[in-house]
N, C-alpha and C. Protein backbone atom coordinates (compact mmCIF):
# COMPACT_ATOMS: atom_id res chain seq x y z
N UNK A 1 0.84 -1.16 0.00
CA UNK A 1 0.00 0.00 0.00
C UNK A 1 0.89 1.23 0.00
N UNK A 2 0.58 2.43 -0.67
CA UNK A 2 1.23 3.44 -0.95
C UNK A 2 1.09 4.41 0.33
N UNK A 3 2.12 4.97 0.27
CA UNK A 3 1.91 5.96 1.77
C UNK A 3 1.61 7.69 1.35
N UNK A 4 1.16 8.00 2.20
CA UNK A 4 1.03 9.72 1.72
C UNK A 4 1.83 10.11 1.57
N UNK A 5 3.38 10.07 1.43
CA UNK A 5 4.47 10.72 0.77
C UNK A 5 4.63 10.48 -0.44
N UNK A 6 4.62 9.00 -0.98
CA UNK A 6 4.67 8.50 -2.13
C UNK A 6 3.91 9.41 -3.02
N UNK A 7 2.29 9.07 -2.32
CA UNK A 7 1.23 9.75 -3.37
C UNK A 7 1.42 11.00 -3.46
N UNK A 8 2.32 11.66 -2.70
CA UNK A 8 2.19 13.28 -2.69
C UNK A 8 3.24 13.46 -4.24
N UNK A 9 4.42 12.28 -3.85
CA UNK A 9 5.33 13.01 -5.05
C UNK A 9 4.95 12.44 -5.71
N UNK A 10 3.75 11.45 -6.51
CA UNK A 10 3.46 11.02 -7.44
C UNK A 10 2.60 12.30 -8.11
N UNK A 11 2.05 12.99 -7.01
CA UNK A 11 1.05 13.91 -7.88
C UNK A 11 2.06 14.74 -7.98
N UNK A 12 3.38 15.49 -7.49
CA UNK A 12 4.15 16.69 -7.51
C UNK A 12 4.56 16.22 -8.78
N UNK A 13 4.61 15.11 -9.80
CA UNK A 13 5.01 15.06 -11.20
C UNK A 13 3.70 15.18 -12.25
N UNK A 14 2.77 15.16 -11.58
CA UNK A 14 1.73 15.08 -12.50
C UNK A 14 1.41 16.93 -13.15
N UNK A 15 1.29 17.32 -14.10
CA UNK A 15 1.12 18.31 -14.74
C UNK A 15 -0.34 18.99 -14.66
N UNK A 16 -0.84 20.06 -14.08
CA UNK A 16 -1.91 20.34 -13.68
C UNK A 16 -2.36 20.48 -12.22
N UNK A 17 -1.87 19.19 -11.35
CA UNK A 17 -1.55 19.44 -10.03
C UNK A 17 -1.34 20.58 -9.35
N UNK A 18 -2.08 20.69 -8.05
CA UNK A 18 -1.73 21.83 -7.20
C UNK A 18 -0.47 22.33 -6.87
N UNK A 19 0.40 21.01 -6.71
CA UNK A 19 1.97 20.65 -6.14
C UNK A 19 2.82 20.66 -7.49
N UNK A 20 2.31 20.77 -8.73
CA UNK A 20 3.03 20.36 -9.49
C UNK A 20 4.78 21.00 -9.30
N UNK A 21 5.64 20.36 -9.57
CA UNK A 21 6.95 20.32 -9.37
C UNK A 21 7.43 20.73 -7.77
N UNK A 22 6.69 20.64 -6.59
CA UNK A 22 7.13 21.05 -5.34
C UNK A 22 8.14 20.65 -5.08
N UNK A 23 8.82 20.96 -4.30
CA UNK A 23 10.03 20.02 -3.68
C UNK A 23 9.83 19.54 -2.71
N UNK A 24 9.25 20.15 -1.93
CA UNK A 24 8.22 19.58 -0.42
C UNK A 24 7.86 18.36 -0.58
N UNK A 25 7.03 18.48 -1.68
CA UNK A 25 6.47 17.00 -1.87
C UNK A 25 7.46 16.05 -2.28
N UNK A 26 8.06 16.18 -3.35
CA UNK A 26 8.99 15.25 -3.97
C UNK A 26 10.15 14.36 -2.91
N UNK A 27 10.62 15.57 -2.29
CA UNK A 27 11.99 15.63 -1.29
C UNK A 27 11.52 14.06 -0.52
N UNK A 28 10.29 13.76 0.79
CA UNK A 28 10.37 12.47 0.76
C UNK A 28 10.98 11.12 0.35
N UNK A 29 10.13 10.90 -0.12
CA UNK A 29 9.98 9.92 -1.72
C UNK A 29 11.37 9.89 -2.38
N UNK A 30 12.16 11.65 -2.67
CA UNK A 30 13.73 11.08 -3.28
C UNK A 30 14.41 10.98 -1.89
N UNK A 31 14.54 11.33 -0.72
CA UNK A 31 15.25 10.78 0.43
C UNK A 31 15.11 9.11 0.83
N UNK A 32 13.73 8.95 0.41
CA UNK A 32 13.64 7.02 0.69
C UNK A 32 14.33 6.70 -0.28
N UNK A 33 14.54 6.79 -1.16
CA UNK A 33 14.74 6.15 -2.59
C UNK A 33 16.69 6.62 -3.15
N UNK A 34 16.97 7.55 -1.74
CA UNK A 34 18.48 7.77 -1.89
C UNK A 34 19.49 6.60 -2.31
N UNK A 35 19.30 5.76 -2.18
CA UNK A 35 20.51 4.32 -2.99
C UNK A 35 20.06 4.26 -3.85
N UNK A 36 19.35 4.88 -4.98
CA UNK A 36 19.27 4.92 -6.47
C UNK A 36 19.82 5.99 -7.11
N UNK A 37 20.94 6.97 -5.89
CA UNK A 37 21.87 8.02 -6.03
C UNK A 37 21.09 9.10 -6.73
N UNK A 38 19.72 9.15 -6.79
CA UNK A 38 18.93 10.62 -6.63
C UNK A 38 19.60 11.65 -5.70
N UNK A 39 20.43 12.75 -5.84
CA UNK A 39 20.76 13.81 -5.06
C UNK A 39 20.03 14.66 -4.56
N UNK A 40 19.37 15.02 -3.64
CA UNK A 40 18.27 15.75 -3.00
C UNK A 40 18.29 17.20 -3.23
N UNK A 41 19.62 18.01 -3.02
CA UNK A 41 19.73 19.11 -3.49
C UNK A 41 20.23 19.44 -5.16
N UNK A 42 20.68 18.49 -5.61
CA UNK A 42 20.71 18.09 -7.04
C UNK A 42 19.06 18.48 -7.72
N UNK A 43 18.64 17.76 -7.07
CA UNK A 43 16.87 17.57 -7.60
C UNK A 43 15.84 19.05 -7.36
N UNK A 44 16.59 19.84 -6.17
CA UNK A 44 16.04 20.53 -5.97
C UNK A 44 16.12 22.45 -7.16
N UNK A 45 17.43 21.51 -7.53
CA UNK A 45 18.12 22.65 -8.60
C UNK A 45 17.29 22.68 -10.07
N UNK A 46 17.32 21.31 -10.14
CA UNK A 46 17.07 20.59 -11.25
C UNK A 46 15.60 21.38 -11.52
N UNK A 47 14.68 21.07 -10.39
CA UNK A 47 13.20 21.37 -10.52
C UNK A 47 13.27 22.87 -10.72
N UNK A 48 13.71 23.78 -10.15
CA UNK A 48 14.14 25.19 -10.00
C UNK A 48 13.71 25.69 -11.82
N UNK A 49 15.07 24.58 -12.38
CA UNK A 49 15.28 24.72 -13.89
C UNK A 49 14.20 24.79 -14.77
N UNK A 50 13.58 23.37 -14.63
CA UNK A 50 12.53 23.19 -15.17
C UNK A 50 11.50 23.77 -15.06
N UNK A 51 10.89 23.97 -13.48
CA UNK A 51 9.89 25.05 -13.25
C UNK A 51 9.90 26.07 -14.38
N UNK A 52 10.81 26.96 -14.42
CA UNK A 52 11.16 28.24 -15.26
C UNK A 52 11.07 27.69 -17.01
N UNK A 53 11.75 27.02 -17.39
CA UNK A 53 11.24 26.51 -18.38
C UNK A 53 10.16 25.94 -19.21
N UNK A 54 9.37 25.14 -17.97
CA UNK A 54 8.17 25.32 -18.68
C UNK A 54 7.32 26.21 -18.52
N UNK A 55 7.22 27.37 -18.02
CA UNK A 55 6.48 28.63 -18.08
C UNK A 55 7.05 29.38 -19.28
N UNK A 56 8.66 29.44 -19.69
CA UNK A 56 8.72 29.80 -20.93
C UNK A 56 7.66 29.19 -22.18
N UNK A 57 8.00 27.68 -21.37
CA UNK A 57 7.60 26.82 -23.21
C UNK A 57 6.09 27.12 -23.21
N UNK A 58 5.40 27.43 -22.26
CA UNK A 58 4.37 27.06 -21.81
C UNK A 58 3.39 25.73 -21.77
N UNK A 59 4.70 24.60 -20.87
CA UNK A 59 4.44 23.38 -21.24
C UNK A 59 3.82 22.86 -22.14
N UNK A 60 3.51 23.07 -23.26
CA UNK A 60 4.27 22.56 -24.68
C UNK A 60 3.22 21.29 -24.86
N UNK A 61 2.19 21.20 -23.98
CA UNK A 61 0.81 20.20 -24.44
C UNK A 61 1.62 19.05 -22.93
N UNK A 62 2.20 19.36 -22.29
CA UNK A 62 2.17 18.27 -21.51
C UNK A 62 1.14 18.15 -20.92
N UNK A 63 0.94 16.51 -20.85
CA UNK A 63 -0.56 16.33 -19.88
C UNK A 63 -0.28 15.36 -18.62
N UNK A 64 0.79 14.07 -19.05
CA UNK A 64 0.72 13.48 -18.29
C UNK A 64 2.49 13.47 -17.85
N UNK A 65 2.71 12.33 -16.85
CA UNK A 65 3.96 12.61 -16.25
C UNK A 65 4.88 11.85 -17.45
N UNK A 66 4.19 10.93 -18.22
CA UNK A 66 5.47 10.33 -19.16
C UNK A 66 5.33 11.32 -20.00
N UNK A 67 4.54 12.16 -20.53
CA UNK A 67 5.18 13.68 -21.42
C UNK A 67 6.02 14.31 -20.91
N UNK A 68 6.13 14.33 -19.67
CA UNK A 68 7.44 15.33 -18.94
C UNK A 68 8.28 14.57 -19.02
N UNK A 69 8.52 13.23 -19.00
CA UNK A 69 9.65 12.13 -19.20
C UNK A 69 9.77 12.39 -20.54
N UNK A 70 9.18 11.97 -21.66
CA UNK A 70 9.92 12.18 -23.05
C UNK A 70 10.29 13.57 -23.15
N UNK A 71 9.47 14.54 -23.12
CA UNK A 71 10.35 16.18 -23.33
C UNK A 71 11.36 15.99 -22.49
N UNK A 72 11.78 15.44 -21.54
CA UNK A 72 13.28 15.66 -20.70
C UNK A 72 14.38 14.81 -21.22
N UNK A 73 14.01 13.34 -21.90
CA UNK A 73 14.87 12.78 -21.94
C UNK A 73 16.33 12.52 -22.96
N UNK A 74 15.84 13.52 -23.79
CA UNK A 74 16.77 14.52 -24.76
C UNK A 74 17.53 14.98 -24.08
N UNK A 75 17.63 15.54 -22.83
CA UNK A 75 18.42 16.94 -21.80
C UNK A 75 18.49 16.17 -20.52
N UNK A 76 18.55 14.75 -21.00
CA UNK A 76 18.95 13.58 -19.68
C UNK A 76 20.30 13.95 -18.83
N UNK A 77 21.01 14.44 -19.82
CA UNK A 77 22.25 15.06 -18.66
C UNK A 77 22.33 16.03 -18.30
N UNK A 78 21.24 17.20 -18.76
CA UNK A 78 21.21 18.45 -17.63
C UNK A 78 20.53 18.17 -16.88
N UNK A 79 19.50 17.09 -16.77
CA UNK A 79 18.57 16.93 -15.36
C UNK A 79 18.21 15.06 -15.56
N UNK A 80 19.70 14.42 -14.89
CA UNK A 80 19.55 13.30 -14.68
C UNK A 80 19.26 12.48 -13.39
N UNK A 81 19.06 13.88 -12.18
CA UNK A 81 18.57 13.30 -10.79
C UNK A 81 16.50 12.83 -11.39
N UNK A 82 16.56 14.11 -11.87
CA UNK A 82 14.78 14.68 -12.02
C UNK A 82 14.15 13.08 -12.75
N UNK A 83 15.33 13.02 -14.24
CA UNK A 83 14.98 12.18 -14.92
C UNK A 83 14.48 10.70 -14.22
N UNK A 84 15.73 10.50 -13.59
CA UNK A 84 15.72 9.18 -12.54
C UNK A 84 14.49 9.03 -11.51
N UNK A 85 14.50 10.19 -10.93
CA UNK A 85 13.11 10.38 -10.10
C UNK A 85 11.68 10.09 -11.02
N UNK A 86 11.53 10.43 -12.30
CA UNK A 86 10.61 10.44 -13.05
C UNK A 86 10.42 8.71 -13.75
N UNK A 87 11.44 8.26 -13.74
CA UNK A 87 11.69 6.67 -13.78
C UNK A 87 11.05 5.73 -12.70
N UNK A 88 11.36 6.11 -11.42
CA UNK A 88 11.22 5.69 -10.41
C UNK A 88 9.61 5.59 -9.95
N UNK A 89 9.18 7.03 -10.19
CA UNK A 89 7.37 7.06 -9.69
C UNK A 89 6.49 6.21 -10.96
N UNK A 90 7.17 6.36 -12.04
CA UNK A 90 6.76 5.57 -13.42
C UNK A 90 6.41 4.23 -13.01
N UNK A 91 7.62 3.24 -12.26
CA UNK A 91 7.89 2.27 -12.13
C UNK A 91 7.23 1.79 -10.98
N UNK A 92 6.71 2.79 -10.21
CA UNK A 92 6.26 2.24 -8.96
C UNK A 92 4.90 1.37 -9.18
N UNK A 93 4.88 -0.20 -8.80
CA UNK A 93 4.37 -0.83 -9.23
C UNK A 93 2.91 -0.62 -8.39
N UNK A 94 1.78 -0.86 -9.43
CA UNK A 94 0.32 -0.92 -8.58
C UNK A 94 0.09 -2.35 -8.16
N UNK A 95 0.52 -2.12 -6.82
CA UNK A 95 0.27 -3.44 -5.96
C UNK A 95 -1.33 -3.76 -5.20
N UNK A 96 -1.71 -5.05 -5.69
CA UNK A 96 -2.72 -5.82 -5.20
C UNK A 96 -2.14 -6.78 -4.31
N UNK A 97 -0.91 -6.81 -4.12
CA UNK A 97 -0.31 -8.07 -3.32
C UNK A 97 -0.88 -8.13 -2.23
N UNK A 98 -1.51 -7.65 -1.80
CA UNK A 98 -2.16 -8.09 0.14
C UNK A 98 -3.76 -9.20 -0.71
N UNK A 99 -4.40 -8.78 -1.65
CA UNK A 99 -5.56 -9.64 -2.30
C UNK A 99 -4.72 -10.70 -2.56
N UNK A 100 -3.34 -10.84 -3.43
CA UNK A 100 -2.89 -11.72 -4.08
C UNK A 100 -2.51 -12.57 -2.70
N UNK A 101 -2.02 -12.18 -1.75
CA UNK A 101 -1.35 -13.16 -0.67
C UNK A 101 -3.23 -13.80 0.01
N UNK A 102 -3.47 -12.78 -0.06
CA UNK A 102 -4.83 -14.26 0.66
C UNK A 102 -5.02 -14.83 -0.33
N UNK A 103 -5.79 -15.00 -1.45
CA UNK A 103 -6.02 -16.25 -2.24
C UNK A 103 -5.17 -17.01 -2.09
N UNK A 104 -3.86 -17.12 -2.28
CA UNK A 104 -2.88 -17.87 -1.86
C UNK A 104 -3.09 -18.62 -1.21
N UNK A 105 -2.98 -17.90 0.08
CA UNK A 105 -3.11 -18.29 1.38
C UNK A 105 -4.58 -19.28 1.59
N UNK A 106 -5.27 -18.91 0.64
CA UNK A 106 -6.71 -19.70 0.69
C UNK A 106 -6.39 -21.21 0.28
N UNK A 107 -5.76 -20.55 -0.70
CA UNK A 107 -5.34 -22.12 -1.37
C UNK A 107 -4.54 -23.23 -0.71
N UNK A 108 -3.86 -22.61 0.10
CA UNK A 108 -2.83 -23.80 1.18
C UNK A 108 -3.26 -24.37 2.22
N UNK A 109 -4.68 -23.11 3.08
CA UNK A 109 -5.19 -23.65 4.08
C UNK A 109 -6.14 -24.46 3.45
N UNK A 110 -7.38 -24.05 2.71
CA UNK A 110 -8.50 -25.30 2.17
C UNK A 110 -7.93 -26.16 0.75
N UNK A 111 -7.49 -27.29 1.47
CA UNK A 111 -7.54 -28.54 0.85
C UNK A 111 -8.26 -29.40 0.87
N UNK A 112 -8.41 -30.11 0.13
CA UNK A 112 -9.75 -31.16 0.06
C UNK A 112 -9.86 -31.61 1.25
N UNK A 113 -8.81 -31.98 2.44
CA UNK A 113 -9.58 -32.80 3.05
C UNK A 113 -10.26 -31.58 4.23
N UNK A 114 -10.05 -30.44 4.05
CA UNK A 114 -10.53 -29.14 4.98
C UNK A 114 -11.93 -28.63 4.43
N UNK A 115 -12.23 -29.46 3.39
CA UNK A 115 -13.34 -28.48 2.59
C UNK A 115 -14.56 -28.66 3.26
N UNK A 116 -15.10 -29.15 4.25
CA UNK A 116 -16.30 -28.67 5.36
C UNK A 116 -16.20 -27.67 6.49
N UNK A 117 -15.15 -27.44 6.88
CA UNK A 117 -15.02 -26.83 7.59
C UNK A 117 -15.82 -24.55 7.44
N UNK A 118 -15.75 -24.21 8.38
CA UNK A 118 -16.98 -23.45 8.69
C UNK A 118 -16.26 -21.74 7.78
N UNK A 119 -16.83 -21.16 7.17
CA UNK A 119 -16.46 -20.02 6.99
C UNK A 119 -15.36 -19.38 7.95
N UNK A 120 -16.13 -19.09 9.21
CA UNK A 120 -15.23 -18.58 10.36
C UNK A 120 -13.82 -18.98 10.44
N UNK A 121 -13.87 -20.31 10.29
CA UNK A 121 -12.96 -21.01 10.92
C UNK A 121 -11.45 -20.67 9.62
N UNK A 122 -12.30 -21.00 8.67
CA UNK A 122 -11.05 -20.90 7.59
C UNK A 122 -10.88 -19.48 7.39
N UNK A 123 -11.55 -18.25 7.53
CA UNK A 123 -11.33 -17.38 7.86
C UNK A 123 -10.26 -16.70 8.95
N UNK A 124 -10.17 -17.47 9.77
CA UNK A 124 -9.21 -17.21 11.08
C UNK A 124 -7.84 -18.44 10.65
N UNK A 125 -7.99 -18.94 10.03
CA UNK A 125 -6.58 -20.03 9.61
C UNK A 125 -5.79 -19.07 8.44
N UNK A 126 -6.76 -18.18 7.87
CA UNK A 126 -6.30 -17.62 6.67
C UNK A 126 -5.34 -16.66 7.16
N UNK A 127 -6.29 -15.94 8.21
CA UNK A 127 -5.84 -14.30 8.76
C UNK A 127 -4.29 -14.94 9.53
N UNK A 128 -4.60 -16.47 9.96
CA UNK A 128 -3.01 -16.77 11.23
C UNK A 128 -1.71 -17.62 10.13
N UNK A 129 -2.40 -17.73 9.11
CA UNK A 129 -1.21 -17.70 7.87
C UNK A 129 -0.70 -16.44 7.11
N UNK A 130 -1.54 -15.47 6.80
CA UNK A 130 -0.83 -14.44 6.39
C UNK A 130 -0.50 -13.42 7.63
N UNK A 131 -0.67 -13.62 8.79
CA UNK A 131 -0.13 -12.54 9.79
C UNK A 131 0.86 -13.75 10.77
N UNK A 132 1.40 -14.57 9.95
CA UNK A 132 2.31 -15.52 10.08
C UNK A 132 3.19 -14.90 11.64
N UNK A 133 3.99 -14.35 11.34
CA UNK A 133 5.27 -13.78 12.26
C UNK A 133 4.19 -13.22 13.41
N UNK A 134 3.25 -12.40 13.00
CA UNK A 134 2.31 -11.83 14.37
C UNK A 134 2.34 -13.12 15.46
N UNK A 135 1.79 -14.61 14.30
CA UNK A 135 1.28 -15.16 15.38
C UNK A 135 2.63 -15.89 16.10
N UNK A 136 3.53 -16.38 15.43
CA UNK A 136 5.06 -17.04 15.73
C UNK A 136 5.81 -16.24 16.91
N UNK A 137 5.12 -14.41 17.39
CA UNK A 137 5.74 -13.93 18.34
C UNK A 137 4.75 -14.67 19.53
N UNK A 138 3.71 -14.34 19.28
CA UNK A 138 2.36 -14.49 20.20
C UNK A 138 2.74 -16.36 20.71
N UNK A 139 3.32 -17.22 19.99
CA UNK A 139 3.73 -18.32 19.89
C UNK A 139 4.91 -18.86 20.73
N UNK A 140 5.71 -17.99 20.82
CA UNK A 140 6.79 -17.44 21.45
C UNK A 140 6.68 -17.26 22.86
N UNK A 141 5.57 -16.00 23.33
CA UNK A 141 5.79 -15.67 24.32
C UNK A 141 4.47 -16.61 25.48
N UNK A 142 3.90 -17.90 24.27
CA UNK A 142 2.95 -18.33 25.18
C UNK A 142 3.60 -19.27 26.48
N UNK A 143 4.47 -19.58 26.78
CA UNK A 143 4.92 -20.28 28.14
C UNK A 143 4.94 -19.54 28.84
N UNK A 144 5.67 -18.00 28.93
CA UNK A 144 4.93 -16.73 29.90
C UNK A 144 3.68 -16.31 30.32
N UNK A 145 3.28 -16.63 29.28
CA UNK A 145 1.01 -16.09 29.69
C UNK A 145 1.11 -17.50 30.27
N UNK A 146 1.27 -18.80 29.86
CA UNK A 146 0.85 -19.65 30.73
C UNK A 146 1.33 -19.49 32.21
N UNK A 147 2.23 -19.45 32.32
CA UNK A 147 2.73 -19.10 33.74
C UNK A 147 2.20 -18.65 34.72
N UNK A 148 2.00 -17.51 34.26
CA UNK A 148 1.06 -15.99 34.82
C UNK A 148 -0.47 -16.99 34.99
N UNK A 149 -0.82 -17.26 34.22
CA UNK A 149 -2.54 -17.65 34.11
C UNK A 149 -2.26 -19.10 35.19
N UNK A 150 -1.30 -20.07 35.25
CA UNK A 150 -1.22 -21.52 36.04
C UNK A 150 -1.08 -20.81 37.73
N UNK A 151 -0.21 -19.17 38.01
CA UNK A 151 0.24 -19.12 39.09
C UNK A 151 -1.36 -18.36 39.72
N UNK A 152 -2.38 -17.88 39.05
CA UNK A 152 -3.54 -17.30 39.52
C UNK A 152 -3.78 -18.81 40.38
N UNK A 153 -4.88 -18.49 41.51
CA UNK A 153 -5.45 -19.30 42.53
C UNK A 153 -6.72 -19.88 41.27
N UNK A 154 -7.00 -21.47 41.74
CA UNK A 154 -8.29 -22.18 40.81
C UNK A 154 -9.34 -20.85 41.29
N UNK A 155 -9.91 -21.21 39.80
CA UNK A 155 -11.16 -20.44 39.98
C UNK A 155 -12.19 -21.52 39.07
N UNK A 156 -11.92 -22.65 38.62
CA UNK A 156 -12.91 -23.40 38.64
C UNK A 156 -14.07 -24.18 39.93
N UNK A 157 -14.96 -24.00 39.07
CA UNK A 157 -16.37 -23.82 40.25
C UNK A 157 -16.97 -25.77 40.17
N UNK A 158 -16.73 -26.46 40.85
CA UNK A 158 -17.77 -27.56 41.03
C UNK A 158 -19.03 -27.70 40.83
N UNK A 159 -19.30 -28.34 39.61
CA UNK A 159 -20.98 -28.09 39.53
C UNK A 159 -21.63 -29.47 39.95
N UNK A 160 -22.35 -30.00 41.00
CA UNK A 160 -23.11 -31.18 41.24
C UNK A 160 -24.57 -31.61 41.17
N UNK A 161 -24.34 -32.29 41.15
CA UNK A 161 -26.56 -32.69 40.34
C UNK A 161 -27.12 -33.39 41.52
């Protein structure tokens, strides 16, 4: 899932945008993404450039962010942080993987010989396979809760007929 920084510098490339070319926004997004040697104040020059330029050209029919990628990529070495950054939000993949990991996950817990078993139930086998590690801590620390819960005084009640 995408975070509000991401989406912010995804829209700071989009043309028309409120943010369009911010650095505010962008700056994030190229600080996470620093080991792809995006320079932060590099980028911030870079945008400076461009800003001004396309108010000359009067962006020139750009509409979307790969129009600002092809008009730049001619002048890839006067603005090869920007370019890279413009690669990067391009590339950022639209992930369904949390849908894709449960079906999965559906598929490993109901096997034929599970296939009566109750909605609920395979429902809660599903959720303790994909929140795997959640439950392997919880798994972990159960000889402590037992402890605690064996050292309470009985509180079972005798029932007689």
């Amino acid at each position: 899932m995408a975070n509000s920084t991401e989406l912010a510098a995804c829209s700071a490339v989009l043309p028309g945008s409120s943010n369009f070319l911010d650095f505010d926004s962008i700056a994030p997004m190229a600080e996470k993404f620093n080991y792809l040697s995006v320079d932060s104040e590099k980028l911030r020059a870079q945008l400076c450039v461009i800003r001004e330029m396309l108010k000359q050209t009067g962006n020139g029919g750009l509409k979307t962010t790969e129009d600002i990628l092809q008009f730049l990529l001619p002048m890839k070495s006067a603005f090869p942080d920007f370019v890279k950054f413009l690669q990067l939000v391009l590339t950022i993949p639209v992930s369904s993987a949390q849908a894709e990991r449960s079906f999965s996950c559906l598929k490993r817990v109901k096997t034929y010989l599970r296939s009566t078993m109750s909605a609920q139930r395979l429902n809660n086998l599903c959720l303790l396979s994909i929140e795997r590690e959640i439950a392997e801590t919880v798994q972990n620390a159960t000889p402590k809760i037992l402890d605690v819960f064996l050292a309470q005084k009985n509180r079972r009640l005798n029932l007689t007929f």
